[in-house]
PDB file of N, CA and C in Angstrom:
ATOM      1  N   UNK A   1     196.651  54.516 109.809  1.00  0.00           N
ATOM      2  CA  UNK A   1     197.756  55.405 109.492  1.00  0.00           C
ATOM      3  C   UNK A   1     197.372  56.351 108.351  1.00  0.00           C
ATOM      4  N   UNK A   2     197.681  57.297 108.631  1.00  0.00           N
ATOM      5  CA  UNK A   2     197.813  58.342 107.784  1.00  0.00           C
ATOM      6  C   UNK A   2     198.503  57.969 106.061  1.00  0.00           C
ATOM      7  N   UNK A   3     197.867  58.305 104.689  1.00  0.00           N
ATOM      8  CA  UNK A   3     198.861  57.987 103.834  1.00  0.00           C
ATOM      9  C   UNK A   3     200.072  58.505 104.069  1.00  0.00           C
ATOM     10  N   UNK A   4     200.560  59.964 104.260  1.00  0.00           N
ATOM     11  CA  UNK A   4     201.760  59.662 104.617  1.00  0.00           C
ATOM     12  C   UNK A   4     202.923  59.135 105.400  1.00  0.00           C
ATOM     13  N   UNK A   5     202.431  58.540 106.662  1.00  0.00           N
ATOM     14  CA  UNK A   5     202.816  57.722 107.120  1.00  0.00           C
ATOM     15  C   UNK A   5     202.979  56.263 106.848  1.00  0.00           C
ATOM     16  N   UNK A   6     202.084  55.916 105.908  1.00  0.00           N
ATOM     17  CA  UNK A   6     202.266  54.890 105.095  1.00  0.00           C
ATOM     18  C   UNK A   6     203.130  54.748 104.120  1.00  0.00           C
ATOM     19  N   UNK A   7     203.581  55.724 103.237  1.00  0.00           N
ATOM     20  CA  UNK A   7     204.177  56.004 102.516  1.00  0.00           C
ATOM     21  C   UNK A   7     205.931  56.097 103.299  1.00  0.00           C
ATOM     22  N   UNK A   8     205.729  56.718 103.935  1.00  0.00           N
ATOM     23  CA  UNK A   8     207.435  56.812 104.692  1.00  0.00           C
ATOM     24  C   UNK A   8     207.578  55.503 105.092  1.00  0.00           C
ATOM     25  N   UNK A   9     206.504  54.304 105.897  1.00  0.00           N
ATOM     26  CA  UNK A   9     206.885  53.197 106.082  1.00  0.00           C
ATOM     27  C   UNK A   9     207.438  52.752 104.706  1.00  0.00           C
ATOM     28  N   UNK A  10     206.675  52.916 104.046  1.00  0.00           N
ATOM     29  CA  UNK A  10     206.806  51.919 102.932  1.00  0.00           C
ATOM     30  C   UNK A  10     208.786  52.408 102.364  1.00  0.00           C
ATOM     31  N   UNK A  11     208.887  53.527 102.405  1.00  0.00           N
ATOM     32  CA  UNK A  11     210.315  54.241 102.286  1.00  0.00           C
ATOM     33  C   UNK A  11     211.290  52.979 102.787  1.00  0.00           C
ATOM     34  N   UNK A  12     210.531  53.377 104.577  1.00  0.00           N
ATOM     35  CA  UNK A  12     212.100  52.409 105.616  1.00  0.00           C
ATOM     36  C   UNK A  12     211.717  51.387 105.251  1.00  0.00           C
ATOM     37  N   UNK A  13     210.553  50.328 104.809  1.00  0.00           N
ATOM     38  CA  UNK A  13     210.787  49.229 104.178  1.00  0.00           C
ATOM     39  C   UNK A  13     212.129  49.136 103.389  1.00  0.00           C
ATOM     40  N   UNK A  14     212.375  49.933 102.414  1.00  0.00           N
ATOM     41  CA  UNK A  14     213.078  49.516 101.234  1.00  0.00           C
ATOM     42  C   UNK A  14     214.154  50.036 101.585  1.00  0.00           C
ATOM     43  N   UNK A  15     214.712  50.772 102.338  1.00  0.00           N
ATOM     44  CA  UNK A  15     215.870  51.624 102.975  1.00  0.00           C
ATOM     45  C   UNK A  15     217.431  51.309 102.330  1.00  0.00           C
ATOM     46  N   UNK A  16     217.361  49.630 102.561  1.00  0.00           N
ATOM     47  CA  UNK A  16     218.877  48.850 102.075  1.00  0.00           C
ATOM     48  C   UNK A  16     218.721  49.022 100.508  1.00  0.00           C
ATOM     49  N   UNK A  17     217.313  48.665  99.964  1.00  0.00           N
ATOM     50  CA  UNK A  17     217.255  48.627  98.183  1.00  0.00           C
ATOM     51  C   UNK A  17     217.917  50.167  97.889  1.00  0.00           C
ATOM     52  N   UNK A  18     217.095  51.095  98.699  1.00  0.00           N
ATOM     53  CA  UNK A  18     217.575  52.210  98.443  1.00  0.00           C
ATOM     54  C   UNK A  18     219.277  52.893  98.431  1.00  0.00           C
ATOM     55  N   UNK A  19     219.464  52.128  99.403  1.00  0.00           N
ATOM     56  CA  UNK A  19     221.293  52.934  99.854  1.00  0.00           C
ATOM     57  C   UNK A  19     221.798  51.915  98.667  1.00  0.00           C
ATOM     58  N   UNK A  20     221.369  51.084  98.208  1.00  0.00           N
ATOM     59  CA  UNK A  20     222.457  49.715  97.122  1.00  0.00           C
ATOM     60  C   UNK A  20     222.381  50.771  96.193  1.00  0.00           C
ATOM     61  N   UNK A  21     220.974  51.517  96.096  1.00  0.00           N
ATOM     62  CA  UNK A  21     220.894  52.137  94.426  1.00  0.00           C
ATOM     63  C   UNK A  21     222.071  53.357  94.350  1.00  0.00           C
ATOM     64  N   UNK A  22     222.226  54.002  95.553  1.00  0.00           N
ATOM     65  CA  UNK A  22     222.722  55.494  95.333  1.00  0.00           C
ATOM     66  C   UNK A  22     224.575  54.544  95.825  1.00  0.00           C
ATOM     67  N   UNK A  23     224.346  53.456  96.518  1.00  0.00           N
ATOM     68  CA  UNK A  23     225.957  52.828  96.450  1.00  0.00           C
ATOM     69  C   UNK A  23     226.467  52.923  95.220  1.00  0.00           C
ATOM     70  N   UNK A  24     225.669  52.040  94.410  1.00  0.00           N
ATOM     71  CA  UNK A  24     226.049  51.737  92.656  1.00  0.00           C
ATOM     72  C   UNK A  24     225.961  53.032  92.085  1.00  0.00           C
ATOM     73  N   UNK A  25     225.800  54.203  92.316  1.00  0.00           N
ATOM     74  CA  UNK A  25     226.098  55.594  91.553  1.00  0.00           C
ATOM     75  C   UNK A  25     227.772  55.689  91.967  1.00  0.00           C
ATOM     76  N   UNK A  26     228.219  55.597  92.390  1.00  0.00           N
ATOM     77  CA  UNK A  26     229.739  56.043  92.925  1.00  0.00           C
ATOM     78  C   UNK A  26     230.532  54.885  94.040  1.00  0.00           C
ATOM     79  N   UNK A  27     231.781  54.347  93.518  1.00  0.00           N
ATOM     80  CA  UNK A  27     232.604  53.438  94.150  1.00  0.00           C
ATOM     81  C   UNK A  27     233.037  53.993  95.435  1.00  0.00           C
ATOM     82  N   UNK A  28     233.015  55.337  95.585  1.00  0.00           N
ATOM     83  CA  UNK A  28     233.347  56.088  96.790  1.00  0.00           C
ATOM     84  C   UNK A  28     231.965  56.181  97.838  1.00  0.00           C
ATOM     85  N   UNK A  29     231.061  56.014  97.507  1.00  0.00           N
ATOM     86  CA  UNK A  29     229.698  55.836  98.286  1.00  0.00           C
ATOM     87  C   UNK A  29     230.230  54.535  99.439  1.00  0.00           C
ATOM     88  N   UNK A  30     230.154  54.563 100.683  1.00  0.00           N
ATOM     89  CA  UNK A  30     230.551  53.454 101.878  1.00  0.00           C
ATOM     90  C   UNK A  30     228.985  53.498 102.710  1.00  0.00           C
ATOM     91  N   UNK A  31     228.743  54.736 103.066  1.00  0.00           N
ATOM     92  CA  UNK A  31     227.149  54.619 103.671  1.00  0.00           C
ATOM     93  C   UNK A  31     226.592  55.626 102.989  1.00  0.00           C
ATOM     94  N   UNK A  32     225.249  55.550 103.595  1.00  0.00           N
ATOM     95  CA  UNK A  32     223.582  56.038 102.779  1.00  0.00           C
ATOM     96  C   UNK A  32     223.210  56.958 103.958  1.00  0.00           C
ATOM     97  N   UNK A  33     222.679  58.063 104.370  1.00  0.00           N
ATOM     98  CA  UNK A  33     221.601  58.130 105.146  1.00  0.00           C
ATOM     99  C   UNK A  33     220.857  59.108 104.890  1.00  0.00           C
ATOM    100  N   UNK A  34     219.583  58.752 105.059  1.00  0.00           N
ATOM    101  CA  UNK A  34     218.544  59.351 104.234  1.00  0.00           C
ATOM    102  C   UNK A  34     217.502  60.243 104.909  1.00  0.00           C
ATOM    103  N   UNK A  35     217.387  61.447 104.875  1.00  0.00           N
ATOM    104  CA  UNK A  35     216.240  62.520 105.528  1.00  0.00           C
ATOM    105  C   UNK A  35     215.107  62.030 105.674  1.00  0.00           C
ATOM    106  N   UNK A  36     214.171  61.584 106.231  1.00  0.00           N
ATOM    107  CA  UNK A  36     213.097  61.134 105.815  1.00  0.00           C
ATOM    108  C   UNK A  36     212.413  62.206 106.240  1.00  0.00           C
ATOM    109  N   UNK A  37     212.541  63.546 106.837  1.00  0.00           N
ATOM    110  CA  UNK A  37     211.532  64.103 106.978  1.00  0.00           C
ATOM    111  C   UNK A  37     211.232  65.445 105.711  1.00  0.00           C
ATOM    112  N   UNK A  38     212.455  64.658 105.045  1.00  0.00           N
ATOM    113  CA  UNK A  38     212.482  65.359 103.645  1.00  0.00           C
ATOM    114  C   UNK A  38     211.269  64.659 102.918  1.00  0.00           C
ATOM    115  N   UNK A  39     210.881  63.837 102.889  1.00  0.00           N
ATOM    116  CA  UNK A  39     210.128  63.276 102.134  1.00  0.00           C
ATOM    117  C   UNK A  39     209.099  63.905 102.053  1.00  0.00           C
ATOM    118  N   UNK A  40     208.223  63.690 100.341  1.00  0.00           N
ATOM    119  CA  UNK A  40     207.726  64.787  99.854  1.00  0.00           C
ATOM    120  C   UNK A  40     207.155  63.951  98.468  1.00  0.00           C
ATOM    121  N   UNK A  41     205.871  64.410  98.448  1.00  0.00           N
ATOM    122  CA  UNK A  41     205.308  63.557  97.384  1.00  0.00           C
ATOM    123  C   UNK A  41     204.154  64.783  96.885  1.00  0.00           C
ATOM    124  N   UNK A  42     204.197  64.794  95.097  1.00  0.00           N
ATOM    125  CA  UNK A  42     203.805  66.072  94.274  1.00  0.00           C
ATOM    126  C   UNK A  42     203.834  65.156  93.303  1.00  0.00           C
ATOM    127  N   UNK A  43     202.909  66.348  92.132  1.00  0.00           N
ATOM    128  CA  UNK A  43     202.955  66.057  90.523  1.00  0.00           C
ATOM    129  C   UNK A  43     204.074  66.585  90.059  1.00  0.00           C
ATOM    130  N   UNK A  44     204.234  65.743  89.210  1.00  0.00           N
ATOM    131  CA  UNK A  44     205.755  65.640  88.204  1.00  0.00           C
ATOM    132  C   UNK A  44     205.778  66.390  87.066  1.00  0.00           C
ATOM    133  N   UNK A  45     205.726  67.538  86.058  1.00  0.00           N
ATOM    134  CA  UNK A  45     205.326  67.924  84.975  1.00  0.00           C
ATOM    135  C   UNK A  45     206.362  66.971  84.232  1.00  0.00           C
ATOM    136  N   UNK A  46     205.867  67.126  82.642  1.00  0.00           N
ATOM    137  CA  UNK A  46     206.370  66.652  81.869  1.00  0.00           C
ATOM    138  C   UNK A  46     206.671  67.594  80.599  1.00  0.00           C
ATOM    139  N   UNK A  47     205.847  68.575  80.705  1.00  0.00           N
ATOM    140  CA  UNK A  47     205.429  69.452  79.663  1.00  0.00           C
ATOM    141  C   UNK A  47     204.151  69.287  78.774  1.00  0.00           C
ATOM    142  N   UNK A  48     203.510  68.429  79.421  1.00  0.00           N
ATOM    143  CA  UNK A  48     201.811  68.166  78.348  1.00  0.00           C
ATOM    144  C   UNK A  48     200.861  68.978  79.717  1.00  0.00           C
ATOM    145  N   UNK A  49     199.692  68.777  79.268  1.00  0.00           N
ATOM    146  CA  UNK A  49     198.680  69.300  80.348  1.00  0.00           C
ATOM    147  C   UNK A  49     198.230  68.203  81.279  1.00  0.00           C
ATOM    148  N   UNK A  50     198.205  66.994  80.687  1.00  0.00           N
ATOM    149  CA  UNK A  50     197.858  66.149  81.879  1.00  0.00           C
ATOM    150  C   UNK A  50     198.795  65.886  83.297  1.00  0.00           C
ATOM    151  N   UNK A  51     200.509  66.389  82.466  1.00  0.00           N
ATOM    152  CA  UNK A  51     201.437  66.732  83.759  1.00  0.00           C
ATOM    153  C   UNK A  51     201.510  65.211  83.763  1.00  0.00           C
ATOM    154  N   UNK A  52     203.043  64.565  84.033  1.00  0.00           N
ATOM    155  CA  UNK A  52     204.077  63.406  84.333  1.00  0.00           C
ATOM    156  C   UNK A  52     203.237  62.471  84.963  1.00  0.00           C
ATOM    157  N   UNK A  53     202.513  62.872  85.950  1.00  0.00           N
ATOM    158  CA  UNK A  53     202.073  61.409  86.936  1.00  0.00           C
ATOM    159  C   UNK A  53     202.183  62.030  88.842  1.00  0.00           C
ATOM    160  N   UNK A  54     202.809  61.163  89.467  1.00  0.00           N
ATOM    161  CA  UNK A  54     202.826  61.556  90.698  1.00  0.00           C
ATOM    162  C   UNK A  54     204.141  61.147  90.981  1.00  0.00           C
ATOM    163  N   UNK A  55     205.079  61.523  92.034  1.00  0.00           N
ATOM    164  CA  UNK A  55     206.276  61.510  92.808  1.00  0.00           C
ATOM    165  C   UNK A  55     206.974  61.543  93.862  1.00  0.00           C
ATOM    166  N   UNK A  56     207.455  60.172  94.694  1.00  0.00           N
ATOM    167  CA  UNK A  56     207.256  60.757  95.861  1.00  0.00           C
ATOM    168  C   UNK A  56     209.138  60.837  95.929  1.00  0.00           C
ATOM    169  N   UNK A  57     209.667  61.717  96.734  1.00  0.00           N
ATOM    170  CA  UNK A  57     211.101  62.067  96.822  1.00  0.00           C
ATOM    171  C   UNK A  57     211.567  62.480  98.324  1.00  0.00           C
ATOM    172  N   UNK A  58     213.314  61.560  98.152  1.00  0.00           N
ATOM    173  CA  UNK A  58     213.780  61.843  99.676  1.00  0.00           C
ATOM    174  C   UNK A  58     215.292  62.183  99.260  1.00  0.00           C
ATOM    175  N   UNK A  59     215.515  62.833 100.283  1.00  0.00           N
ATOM    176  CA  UNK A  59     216.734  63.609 100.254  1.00  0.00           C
ATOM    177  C   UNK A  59     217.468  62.298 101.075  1.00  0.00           C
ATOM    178  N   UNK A  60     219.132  62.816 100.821  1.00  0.00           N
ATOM    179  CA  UNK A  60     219.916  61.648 101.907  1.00  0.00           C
ATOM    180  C   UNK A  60     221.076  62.470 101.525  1.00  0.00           C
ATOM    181  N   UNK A  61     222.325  62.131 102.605  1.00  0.00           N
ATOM    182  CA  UNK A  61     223.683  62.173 102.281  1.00  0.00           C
ATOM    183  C   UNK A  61     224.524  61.127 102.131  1.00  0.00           C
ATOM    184  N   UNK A  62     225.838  60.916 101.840  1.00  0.00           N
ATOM    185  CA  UNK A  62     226.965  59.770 102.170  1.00  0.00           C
ATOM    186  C   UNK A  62     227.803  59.895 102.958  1.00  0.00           C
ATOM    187  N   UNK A  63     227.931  58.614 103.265  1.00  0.00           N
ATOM    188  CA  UNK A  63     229.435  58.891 103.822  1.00  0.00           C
ATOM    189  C   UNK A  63     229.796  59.779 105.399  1.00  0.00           C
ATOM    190  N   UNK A  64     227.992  59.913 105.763  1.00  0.00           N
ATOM    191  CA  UNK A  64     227.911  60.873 107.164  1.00  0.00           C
ATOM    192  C   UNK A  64     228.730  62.048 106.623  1.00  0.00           C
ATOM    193  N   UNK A  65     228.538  62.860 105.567  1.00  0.00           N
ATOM    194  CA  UNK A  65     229.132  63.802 105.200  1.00  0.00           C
ATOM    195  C   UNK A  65     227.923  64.826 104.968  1.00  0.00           C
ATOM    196  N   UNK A  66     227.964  65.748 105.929  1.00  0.00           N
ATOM    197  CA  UNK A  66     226.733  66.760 105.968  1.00  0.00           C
ATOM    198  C   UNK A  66     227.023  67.989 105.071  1.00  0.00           C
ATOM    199  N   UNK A  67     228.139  68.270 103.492  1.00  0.00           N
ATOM    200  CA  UNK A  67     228.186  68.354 102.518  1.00  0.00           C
ATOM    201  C   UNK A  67     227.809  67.501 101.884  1.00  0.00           C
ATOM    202  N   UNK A  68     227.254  66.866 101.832  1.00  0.00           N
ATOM    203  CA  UNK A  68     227.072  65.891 100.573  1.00  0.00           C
ATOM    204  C   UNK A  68     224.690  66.050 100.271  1.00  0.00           C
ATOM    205  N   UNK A  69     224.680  65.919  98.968  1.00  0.00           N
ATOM    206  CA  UNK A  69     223.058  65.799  99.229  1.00  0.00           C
ATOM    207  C   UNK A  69     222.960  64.880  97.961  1.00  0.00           C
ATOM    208  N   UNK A  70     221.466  64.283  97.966  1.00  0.00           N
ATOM    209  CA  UNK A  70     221.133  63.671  96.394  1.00  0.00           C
ATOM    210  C   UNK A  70     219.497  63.912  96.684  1.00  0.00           C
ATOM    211  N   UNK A  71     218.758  63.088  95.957  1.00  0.00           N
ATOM    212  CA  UNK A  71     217.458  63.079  96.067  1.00  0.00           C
ATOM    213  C   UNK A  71     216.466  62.115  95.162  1.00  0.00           C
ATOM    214  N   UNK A  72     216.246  61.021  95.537  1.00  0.00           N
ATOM    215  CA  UNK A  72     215.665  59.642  94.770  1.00  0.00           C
ATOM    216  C   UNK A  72     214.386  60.209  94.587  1.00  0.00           C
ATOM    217  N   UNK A  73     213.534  59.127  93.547  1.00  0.00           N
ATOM    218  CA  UNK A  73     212.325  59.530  93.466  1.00  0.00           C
ATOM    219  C   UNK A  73     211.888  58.259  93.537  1.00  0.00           C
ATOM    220  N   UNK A  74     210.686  57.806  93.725  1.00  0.00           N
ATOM    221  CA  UNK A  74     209.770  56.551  93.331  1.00  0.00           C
ATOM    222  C   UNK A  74     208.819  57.061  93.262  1.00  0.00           C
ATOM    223  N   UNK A  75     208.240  56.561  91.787  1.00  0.00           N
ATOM    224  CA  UNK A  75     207.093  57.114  90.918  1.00  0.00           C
ATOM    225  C   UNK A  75     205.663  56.200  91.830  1.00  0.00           C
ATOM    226  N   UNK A  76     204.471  57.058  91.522  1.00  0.00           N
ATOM    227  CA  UNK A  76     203.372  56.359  92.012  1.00  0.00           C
ATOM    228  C   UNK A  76     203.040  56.552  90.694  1.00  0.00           C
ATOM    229  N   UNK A  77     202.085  55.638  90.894  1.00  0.00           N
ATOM    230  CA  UNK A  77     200.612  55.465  89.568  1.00  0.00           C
ATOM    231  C   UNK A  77     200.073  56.048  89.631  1.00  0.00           C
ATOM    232  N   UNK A  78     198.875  56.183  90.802  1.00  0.00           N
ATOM    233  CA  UNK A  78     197.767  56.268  89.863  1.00  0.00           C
ATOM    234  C   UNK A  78     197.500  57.679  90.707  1.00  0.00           C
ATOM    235  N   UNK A  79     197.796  57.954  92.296  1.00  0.00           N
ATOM    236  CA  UNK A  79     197.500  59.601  92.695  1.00  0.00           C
ATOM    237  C   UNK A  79     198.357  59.202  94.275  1.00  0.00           C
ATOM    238  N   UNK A  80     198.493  60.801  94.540  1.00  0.00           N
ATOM    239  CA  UNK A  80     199.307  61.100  95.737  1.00  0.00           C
ATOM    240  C   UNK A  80     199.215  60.521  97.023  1.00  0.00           C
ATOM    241  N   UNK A  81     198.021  59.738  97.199  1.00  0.00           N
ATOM    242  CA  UNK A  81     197.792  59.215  97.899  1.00  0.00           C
ATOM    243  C   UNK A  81     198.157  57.484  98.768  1.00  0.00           C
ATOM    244  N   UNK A  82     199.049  56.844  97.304  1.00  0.00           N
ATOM    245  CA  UNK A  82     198.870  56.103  97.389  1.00  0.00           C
ATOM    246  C   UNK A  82     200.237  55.180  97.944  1.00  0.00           C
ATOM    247  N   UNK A  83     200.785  53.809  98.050  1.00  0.00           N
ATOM    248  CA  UNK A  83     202.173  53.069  98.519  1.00  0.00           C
ATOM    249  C   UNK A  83     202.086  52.408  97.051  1.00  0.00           C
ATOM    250  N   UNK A  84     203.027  52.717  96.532  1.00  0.00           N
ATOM    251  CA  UNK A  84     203.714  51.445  95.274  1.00  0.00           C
ATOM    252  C   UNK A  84     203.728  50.193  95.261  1.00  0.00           C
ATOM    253  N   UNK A  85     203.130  49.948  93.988  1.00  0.00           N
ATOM    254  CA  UNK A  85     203.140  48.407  94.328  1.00  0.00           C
ATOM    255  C   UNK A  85     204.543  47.585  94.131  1.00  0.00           C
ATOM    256  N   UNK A  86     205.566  48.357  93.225  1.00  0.00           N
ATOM    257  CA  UNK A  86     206.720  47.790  93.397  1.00  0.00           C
ATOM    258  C   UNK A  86     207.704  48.813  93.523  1.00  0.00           C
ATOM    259  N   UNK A  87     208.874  48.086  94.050  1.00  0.00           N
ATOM    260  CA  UNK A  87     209.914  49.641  94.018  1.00  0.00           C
ATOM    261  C   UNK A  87     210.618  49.538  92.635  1.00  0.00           C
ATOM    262  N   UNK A  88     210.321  51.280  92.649  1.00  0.00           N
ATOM    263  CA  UNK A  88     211.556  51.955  90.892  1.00  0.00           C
ATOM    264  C   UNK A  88     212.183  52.874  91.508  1.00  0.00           C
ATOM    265  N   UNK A  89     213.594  53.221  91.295  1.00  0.00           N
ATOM    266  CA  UNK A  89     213.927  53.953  92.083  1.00  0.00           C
ATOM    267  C   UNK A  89     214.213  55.044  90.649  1.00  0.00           C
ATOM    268  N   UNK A  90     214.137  56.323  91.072  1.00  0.00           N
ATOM    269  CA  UNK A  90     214.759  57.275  89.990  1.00  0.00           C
ATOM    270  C   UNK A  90     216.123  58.241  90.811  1.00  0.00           C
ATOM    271  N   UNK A  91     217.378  58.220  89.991  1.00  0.00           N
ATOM    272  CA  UNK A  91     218.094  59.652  90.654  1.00  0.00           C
ATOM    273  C   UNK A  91     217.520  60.979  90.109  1.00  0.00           C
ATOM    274  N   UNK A  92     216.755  61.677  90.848  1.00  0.00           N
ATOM    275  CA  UNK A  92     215.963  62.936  91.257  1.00  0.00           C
ATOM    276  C   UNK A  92     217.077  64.239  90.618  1.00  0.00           C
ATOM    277  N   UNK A  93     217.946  64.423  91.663  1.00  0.00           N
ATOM    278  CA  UNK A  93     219.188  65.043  91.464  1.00  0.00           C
ATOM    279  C   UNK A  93     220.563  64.237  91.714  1.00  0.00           C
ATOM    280  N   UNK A  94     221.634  63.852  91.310  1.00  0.00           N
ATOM    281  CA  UNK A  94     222.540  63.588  91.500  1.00  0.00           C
ATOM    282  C   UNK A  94     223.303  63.391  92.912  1.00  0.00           C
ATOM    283  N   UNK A  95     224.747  62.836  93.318  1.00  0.00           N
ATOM    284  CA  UNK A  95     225.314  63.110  94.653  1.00  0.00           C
ATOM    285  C   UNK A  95     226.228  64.391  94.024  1.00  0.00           C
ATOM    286  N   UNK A  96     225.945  65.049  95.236  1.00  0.00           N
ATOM    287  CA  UNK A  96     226.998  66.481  94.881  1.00  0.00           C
ATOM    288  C   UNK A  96     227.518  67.186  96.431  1.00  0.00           C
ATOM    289  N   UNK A  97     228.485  67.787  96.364  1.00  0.00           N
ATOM    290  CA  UNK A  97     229.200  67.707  97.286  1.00  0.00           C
ATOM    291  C   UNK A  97     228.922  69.749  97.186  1.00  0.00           C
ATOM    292  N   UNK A  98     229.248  70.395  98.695  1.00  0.00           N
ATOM    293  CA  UNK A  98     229.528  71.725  98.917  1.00  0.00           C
ATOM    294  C   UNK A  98     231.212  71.900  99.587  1.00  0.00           C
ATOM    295  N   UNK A  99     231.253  72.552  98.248  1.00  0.00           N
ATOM    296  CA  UNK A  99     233.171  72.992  98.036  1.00  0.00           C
ATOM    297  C   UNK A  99     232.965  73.962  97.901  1.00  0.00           C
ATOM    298  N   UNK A 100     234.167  75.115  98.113  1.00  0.00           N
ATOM    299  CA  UNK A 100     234.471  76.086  97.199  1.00  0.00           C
ATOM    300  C   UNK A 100     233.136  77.007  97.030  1.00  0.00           C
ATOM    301  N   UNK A 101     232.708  76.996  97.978  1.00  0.00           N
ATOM    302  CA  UNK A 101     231.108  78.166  97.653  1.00  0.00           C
ATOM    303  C   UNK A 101     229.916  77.518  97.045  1.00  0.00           C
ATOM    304  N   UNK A 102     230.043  76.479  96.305  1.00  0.00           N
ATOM    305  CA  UNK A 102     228.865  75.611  95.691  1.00  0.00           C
ATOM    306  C   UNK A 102     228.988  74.511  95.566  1.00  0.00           C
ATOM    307  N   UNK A 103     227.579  74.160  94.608  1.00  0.00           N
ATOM    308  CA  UNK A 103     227.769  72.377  94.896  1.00  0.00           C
ATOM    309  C   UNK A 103     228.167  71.718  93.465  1.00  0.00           C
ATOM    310  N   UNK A 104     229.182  70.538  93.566  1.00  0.00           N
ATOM    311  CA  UNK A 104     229.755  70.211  92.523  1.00  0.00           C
ATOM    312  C   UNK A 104     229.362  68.597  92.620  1.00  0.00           C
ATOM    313  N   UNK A 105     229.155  68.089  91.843  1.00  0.00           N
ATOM    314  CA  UNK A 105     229.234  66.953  91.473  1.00  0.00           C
ATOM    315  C   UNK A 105     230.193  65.899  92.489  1.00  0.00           C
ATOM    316  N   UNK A 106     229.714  64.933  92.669  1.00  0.00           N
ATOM    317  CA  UNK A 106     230.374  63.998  93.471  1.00  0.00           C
ATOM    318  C   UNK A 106     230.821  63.384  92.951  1.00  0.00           C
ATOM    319  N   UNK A 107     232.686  63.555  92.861  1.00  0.00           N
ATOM    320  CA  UNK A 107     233.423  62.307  92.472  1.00  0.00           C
ATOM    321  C   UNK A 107     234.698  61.732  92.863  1.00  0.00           C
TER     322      UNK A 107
END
């Protein structure tokens, strides 16, 4: 397999860890579902020259609500290439909803 195909497995591995994390952001969260062909893995700046590390990131909505977006991250170590040895999940961007012409915060 391809690393990135390894890498997206390794994603739907964790799929449920994942929807618990973005559940526990909001009591109104009921389901998860997640883009995977959003998925997308880059360097992270930090503002130094060696630059953050590596990142891999997936988009999803709630609630089967095709207004709604967020975007998790799970950090790699050591280069772009690689599957994590454990899961960290980061919120990337927030859940936010399209109202009113733009996107607002989900609450």
């Amino acid at each position: 397999l391809s690393p990135r195909a390894k890498q997206l497995a390794y994603l739907k591995e964790h799929e449920e860890d994942m929807a618990d994390f973005v559940k526990s952001l909001s009591p109104k969260v009921e389901s998860v579902q997640f883009d995977w062909d959003s998925m997308k893995v880059g360097q992270v700046g930090n503002g130094t020259p060696q630059g953050g590390g590596y990142m891999m990131t997936v988009n999803g909505r709630i609630n089967d609500n095709k207004n709604t977006e967020f975007t998790l991250g799970i950090p790699l170590k050591r280069n772009l290439n690689e599957v994590p040895e454990e899961l960290v999940i980061y919120e990337m961007q927030p859940i936010r909803i399209l109202r009113d012409g733009g996107w607002f915060l989900y609450e």
